[in-house]
C-alpha atoms as a PDB file:
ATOM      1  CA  UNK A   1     -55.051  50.816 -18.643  1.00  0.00           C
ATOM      2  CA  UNK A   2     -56.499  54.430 -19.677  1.00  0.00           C
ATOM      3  CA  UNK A   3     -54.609  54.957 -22.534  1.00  0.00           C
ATOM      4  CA  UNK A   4     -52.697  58.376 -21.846  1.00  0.00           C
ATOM      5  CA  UNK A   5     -53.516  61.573 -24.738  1.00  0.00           C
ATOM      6  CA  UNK A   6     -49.673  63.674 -24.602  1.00  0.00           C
ATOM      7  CA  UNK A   7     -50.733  67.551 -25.098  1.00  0.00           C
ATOM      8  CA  UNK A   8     -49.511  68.728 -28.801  1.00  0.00           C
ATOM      9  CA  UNK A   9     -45.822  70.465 -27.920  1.00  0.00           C
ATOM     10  CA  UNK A  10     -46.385  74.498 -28.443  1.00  0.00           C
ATOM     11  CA  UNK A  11     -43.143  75.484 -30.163  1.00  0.00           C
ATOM     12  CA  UNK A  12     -40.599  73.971 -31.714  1.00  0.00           C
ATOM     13  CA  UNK A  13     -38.108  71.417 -30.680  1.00  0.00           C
ATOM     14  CA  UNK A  14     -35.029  73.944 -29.397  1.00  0.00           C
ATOM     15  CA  UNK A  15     -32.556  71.305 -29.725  1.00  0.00           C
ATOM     16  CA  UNK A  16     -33.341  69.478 -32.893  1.00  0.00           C
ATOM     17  CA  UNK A  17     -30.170  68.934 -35.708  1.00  0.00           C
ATOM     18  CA  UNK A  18     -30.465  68.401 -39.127  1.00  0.00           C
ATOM     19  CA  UNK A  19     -28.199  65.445 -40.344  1.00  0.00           C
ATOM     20  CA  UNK A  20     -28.327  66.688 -44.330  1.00  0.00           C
ATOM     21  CA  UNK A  21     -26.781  70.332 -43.419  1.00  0.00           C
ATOM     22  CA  UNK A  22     -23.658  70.832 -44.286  1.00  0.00           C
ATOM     23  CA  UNK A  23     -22.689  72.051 -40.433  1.00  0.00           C
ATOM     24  CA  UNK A  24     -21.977  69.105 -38.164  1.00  0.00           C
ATOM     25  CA  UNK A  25     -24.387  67.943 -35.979  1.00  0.00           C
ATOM     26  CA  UNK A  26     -22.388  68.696 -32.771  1.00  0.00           C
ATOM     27  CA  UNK A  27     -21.742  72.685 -33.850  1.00  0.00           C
ATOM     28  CA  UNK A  28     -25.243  72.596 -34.791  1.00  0.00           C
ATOM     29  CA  UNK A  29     -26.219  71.828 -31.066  1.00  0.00           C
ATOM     30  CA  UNK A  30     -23.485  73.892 -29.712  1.00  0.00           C
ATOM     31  CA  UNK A  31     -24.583  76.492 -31.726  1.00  0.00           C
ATOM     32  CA  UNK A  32     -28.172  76.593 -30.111  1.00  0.00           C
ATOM     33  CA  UNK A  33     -27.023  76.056 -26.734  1.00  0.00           C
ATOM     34  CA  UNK A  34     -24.960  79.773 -26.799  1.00  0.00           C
ATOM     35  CA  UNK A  35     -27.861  80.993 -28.299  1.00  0.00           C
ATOM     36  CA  UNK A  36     -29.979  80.142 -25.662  1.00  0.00           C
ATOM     37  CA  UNK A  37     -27.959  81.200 -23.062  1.00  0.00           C
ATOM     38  CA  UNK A  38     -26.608  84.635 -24.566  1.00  0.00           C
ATOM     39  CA  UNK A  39     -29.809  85.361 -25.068  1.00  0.00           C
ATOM     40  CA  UNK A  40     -30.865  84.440 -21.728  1.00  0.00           C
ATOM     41  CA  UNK A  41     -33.150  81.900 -22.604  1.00  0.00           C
ATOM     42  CA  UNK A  42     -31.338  79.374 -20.221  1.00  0.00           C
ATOM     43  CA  UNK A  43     -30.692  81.849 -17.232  1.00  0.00           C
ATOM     44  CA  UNK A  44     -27.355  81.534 -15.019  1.00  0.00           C
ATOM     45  CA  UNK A  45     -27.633  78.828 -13.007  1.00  0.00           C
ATOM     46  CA  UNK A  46     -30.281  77.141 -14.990  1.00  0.00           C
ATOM     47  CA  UNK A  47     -30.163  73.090 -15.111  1.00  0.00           C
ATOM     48  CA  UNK A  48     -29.525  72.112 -18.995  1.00  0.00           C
ATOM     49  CA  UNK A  49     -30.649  68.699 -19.899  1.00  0.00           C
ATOM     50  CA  UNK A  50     -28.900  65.486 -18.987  1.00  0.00           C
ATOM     51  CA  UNK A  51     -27.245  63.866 -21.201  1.00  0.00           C
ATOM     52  CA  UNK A  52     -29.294  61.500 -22.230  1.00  0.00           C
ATOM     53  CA  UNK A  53     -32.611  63.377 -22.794  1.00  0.00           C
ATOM     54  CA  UNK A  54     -30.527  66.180 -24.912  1.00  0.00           C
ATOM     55  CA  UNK A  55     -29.384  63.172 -27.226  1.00  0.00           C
ATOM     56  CA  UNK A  56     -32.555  61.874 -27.340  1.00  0.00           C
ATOM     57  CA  UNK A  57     -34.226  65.581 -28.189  1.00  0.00           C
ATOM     58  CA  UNK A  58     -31.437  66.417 -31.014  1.00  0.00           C
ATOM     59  CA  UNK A  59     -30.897  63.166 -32.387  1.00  0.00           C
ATOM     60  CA  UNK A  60     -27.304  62.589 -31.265  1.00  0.00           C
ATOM     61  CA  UNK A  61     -25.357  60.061 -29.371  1.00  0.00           C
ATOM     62  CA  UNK A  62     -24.684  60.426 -26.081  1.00  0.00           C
ATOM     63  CA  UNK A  63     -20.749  61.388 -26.882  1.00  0.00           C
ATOM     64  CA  UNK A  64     -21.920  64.325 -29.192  1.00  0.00           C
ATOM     65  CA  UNK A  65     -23.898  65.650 -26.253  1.00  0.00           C
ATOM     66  CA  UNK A  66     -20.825  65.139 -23.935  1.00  0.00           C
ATOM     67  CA  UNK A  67     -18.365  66.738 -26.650  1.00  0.00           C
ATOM     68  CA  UNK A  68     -21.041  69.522 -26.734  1.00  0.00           C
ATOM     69  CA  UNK A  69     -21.007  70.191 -23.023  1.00  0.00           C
ATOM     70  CA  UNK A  70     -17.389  69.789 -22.497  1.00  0.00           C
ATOM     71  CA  UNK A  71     -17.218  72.512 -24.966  1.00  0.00           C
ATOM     72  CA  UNK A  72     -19.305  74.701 -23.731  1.00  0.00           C
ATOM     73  CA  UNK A  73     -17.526  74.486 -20.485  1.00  0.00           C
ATOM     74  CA  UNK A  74     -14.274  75.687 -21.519  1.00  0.00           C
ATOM     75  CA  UNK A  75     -15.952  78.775 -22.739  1.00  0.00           C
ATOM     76  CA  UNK A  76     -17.209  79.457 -19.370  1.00  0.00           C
ATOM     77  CA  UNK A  77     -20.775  79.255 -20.480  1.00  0.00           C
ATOM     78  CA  UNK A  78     -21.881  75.750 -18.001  1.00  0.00           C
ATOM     79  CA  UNK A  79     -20.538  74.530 -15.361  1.00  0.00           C
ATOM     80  CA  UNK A  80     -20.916  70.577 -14.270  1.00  0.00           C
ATOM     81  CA  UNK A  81     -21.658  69.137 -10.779  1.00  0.00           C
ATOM     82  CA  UNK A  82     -20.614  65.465 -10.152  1.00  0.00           C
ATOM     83  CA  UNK A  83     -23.982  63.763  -9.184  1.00  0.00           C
ATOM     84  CA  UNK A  84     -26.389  66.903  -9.879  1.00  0.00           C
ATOM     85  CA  UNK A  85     -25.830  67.720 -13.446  1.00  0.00           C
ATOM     86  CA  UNK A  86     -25.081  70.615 -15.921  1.00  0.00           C
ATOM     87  CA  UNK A  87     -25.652  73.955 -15.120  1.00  0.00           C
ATOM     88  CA  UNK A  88     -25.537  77.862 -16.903  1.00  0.00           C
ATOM     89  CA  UNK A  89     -22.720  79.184 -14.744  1.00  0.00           C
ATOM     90  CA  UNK A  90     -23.478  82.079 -12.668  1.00  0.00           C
ATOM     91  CA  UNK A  91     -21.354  84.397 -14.258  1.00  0.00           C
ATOM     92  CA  UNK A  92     -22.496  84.872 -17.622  1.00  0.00           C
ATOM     93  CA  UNK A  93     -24.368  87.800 -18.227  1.00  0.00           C
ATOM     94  CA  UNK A  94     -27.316  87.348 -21.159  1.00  0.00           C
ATOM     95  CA  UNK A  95     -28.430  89.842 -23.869  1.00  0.00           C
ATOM     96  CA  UNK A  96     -31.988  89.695 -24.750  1.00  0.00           C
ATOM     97  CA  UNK A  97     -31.928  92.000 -27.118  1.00  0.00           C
ATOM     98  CA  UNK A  98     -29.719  89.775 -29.619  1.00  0.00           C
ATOM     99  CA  UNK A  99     -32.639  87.201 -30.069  1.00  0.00           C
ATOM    100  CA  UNK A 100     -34.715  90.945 -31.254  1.00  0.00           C
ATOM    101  CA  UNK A 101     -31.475  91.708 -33.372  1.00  0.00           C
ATOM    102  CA  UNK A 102     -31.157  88.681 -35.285  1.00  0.00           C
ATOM    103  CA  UNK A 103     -35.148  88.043 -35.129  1.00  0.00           C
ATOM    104  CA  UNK A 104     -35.232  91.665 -37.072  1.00  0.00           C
ATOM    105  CA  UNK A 105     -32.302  90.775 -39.453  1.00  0.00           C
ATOM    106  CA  UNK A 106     -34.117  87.355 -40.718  1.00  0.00           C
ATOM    107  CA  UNK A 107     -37.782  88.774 -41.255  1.00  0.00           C
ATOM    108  CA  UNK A 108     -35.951  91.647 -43.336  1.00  0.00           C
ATOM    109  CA  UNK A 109     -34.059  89.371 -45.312  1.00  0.00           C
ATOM    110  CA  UNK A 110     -37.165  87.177 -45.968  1.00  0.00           C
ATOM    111  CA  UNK A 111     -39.156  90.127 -47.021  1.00  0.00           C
ATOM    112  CA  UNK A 112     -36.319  90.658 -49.518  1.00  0.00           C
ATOM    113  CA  UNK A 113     -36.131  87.067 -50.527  1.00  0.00           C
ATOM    114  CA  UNK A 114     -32.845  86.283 -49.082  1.00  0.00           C
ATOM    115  CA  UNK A 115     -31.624  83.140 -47.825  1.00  0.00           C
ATOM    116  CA  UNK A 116     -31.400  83.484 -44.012  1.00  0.00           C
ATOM    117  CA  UNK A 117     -28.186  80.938 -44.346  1.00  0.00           C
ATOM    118  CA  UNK A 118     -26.881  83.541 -46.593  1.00  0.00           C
ATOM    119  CA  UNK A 119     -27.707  86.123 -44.031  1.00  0.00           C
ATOM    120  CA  UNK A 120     -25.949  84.329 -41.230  1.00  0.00           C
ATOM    121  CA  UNK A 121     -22.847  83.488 -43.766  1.00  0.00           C
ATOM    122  CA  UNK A 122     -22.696  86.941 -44.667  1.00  0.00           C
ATOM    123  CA  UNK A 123     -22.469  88.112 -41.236  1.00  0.00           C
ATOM    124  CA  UNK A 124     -20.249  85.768 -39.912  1.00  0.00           C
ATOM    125  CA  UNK A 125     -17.681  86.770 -42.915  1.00  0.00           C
ATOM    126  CA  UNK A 126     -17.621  90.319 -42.100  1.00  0.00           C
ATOM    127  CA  UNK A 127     -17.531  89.771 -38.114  1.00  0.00           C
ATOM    128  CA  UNK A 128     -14.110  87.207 -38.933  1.00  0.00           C
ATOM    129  CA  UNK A 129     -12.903  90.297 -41.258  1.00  0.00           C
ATOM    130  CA  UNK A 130     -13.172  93.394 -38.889  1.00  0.00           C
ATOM    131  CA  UNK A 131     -15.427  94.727 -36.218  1.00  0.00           C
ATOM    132  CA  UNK A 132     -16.397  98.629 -36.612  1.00  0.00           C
ATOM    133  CA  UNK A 133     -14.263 101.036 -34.811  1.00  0.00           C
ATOM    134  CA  UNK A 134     -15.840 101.197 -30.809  1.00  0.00           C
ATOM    135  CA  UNK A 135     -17.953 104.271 -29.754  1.00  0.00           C
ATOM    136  CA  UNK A 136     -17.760 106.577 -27.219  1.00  0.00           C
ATOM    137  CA  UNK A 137     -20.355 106.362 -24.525  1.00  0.00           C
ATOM    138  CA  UNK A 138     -22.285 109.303 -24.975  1.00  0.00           C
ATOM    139  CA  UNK A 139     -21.218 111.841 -22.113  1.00  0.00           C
ATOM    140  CA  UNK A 140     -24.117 112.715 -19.300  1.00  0.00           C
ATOM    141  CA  UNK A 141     -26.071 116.258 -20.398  1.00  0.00           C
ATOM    142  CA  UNK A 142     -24.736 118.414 -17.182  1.00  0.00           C
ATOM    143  CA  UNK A 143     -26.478 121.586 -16.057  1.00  0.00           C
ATOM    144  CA  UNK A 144     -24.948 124.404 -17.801  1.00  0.00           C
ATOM    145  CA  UNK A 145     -23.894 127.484 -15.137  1.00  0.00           C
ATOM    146  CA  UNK A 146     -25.210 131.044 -15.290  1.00  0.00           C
ATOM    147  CA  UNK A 147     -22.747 132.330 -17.525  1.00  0.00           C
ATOM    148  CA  UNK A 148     -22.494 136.927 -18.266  1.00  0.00           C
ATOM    149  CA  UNK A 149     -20.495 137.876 -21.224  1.00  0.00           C
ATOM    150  CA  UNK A 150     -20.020 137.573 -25.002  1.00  0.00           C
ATOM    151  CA  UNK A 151     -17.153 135.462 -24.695  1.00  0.00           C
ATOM    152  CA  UNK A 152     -19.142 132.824 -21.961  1.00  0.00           C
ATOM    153  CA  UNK A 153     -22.222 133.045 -24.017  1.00  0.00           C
ATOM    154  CA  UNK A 154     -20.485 131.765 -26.756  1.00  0.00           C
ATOM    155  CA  UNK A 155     -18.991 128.926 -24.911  1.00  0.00           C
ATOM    156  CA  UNK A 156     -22.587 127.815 -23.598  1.00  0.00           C
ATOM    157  CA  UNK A 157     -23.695 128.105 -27.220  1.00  0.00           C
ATOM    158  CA  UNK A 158     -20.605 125.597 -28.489  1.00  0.00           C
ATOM    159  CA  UNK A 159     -21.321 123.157 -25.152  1.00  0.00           C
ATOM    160  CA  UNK A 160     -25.122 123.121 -25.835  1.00  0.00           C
ATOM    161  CA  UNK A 161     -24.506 122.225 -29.984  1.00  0.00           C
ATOM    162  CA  UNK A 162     -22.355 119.406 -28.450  1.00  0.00           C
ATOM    163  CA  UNK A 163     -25.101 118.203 -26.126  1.00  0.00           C
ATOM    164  CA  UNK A 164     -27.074 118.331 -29.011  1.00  0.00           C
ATOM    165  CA  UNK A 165     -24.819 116.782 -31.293  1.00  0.00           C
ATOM    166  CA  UNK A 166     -24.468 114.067 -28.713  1.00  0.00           C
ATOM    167  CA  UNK A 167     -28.304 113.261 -28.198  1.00  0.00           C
ATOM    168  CA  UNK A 168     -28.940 113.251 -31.764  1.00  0.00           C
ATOM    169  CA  UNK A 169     -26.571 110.410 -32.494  1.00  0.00           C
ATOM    170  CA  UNK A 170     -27.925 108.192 -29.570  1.00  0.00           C
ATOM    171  CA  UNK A 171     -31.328 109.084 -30.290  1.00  0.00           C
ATOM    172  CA  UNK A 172     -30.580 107.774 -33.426  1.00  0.00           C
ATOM    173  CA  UNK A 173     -30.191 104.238 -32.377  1.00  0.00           C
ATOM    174  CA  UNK A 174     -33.780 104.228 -31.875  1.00  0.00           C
ATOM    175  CA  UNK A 175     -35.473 105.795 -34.921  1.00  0.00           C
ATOM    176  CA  UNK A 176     -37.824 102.744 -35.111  1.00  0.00           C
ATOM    177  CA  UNK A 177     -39.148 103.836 -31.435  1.00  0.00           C
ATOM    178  CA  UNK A 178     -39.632 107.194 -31.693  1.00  0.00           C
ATOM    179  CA  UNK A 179     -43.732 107.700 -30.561  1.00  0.00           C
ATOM    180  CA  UNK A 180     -44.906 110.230 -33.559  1.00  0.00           C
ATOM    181  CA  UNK A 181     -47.179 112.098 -31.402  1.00  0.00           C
ATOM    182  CA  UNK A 182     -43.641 113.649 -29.506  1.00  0.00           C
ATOM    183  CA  UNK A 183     -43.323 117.192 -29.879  1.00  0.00           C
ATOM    184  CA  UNK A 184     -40.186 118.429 -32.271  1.00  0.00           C
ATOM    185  CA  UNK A 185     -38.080 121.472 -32.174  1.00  0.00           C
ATOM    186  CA  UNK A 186     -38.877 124.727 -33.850  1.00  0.00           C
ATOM    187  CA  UNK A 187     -37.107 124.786 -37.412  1.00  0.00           C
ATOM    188  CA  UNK A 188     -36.277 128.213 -38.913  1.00  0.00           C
ATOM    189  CA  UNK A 189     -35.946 128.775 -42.467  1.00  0.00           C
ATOM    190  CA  UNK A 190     -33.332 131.361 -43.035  1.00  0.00           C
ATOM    191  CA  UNK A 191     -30.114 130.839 -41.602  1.00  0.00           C
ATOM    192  CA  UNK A 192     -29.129 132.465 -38.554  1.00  0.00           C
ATOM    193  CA  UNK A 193     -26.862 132.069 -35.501  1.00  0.00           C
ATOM    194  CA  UNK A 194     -28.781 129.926 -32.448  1.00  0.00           C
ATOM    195  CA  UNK A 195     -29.091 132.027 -29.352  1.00  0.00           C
ATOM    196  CA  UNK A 196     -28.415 129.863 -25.997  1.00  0.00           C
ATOM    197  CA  UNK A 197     -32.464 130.025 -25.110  1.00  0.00           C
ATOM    198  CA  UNK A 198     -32.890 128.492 -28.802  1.00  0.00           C
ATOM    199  CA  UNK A 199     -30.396 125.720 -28.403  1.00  0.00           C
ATOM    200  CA  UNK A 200     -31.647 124.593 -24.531  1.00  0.00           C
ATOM    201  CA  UNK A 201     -34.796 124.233 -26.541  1.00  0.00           C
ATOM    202  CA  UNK A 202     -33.641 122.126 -28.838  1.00  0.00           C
ATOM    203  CA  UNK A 203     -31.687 120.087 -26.231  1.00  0.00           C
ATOM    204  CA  UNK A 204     -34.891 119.571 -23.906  1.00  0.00           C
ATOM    205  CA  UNK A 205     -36.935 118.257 -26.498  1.00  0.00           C
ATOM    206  CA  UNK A 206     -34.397 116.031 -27.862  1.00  0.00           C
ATOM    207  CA  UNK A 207     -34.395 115.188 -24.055  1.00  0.00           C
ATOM    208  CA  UNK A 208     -37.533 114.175 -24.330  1.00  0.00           C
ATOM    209  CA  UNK A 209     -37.691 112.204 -27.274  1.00  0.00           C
ATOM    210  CA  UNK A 210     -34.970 110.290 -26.028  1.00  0.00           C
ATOM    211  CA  UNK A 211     -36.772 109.525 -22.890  1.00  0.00           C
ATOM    212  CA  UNK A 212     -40.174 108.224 -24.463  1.00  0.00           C
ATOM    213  CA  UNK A 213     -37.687 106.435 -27.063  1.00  0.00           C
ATOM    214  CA  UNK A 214     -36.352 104.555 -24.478  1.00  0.00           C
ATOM    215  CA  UNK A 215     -39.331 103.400 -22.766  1.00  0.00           C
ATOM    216  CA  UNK A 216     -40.966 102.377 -26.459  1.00  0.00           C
ATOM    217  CA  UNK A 217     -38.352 100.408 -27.095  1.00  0.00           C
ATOM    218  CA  UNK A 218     -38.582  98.691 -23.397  1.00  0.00           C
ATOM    219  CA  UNK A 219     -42.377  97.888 -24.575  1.00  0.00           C
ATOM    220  CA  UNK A 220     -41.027  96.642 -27.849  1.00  0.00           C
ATOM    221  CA  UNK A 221     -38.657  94.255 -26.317  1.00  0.00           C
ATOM    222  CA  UNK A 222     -41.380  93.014 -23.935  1.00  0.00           C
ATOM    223  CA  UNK A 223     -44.102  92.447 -26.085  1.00  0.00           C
ATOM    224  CA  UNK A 224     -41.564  90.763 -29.082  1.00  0.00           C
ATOM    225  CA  UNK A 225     -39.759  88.655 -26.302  1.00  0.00           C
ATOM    226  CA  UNK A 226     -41.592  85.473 -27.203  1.00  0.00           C
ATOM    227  CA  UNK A 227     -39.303  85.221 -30.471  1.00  0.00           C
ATOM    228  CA  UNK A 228     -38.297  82.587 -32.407  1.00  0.00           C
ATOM    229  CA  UNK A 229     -35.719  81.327 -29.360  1.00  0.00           C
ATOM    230  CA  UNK A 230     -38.839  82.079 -26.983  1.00  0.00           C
ATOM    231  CA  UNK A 231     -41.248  79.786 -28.787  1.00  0.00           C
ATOM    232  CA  UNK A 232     -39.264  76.938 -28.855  1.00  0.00           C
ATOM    233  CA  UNK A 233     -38.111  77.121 -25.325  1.00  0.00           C
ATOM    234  CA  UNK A 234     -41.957  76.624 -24.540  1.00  0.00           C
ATOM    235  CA  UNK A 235     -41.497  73.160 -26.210  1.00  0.00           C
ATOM    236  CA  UNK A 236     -38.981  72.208 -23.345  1.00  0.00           C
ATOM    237  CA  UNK A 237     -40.512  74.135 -20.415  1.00  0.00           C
ATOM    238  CA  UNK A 238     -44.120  72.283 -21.210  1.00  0.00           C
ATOM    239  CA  UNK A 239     -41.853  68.841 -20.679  1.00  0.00           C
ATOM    240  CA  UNK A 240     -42.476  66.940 -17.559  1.00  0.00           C
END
C-alpha cells in the first residue's frame, strides 16, 4: 500500500488546551469556542465538531467536551440535534471586529513588553469592576432650512457647532483610518465669531472625512480578517 504523505496543517490547532495553565482545561476550551463564534468564526448554524474529534483535537475526555457543550448551550450560543450533532444557533449575531480589537490590544502590549495574560487579566478586572457610562448614538446631520433674521441665523450657527461637535467625536473613533490625502477645513488664526457659510464648511468636510474613514476602515477589517482566530480556523477547515 502507497504509503499516504498528510499536507503540513496551515495554522494553528484552534482547539488545543494547555494542561500546565493555571485555567482549567474545560474553560480553556469554552473559552475558544465563544471566541470563535462571537467573532463569527463559526457562523450561525455552523456544525461544531463531534464529540469525539473535539476531544481528540484539545486533548480532553469526551465528558470535558460534553460539559463544554452543555455549557455553551445554556448561554444560547449552540444548539444540539439528537442524531445530527451540534450546531451555532441561528440567533446569535457575531462581531468581527472583536478578533481586530483584541488582535490590536496584544501586538501593542507585545511591542511594550507586556504579558498578553496580563493584558487579558487586566481587562477582565476592570470589565468585572464597571463598564463606562453608554453613549449616545450620534444624531443623523439633517438639512438645515432657509432661515432670515439675526435671531434664526444664530440658531443655525448653534445647530451647525452641534453637528460639528457631533461628527468630530464619531470621527474620532477612527483616527487610525483617516486617508491623509483628505482635504481639512480652513483654520483662522485670530479669533472670531463663525458665520453659518463658515461652519457648513466645516461640517461638509468633516462629512467627508467621515465617509472615506469609514470605508478605510471597511478595507482594514478585510484585509486584517485572517487574524490570529482566522489562521487557526484554516487548521480545521483544511480537515477532511
Amino acid at each position: 500500500m502507497a504509503q499516504q504523505h498528510l499536507k503540513p496543517s496551515p495554522g494553528p490547532n484552534p482547539f488545543a488546551t494547555d494542561h500546565e495553565d493555571e485555567l482549567p482545561v474545560g474553560v480553556q476550551l469554552a473559552w475558544r469556542l465563544r471566541a470563535l463564534i462571537a467573532t463569527g468564526r463559526l457562523a450561525p448554524g455552523e456544525r461544531l465538531p463531534s464529540f469525539r474529534q473535539l476531544a481528540g483535537w484539545a486533548g480532553v475526555n469526551l465528558n470535558t467536551v460534553r460539559a463544554v457543550y452543555e455549557g455553551l448551550e445554556a448561554e444560547g450560543l449552540v444548539v444540539s440535534h439528537q442524531g445530527q450533532g451540534t450546531f451555532v444557533a441561528s440567533g446569535v449575531e457575531p462581531t468581527p471586529e472583536l478578533e481586530e480589537i483584541a488582535a490590536d490590544a496584544l501586538r501593542r502590549a507585545r511591542a511594550a513588553g507586556l504579558s498578553p495574560r496580563d493584558l487579558a487579566v487586566v481587562a477582565m478586572a476592570c470589565a468585572s469592576i464597571g463598564e463606562d457610562p453608554p453613549v449616545a448614538p450620534a444624531a443623523p446631520v439633517q438639512e438645515l432650512p432657509d432661515l432670515e433674521g439675526e435671531s434664526e441665523a444664530i440658531e443655525v450657527r448653534h445647530e451647525l457647532r452641534r453637528q460639528i461637535a457631533r461628527l468630530e467625536a464619531e470621527l474620532a473613533t477612527y483616527m487610525r483610518d483617516i486617508p491623509g490625502d483628505l482635504p481639512t477645513a480652513p483654520r483662522r488664526a485670530e479669533a472670531h465669531v463663525a458665520g453659518v457659510q463658515e461652519l457648513e464648511q466645516t461640517r461638509d468636510t468633516l462629512i467627508a472625512q467621515l465617509s472615506e474613514a469609514q470605508k478605510a476602515a471597511e478595507q482594514r477589517v478585510r484585509r486584517e480578517a485572517a487574524g490570529p482566530l482566522g489562521q487557526a480556523m484554516s487548521w480545521w477547515r483544511a480537515k477532511p
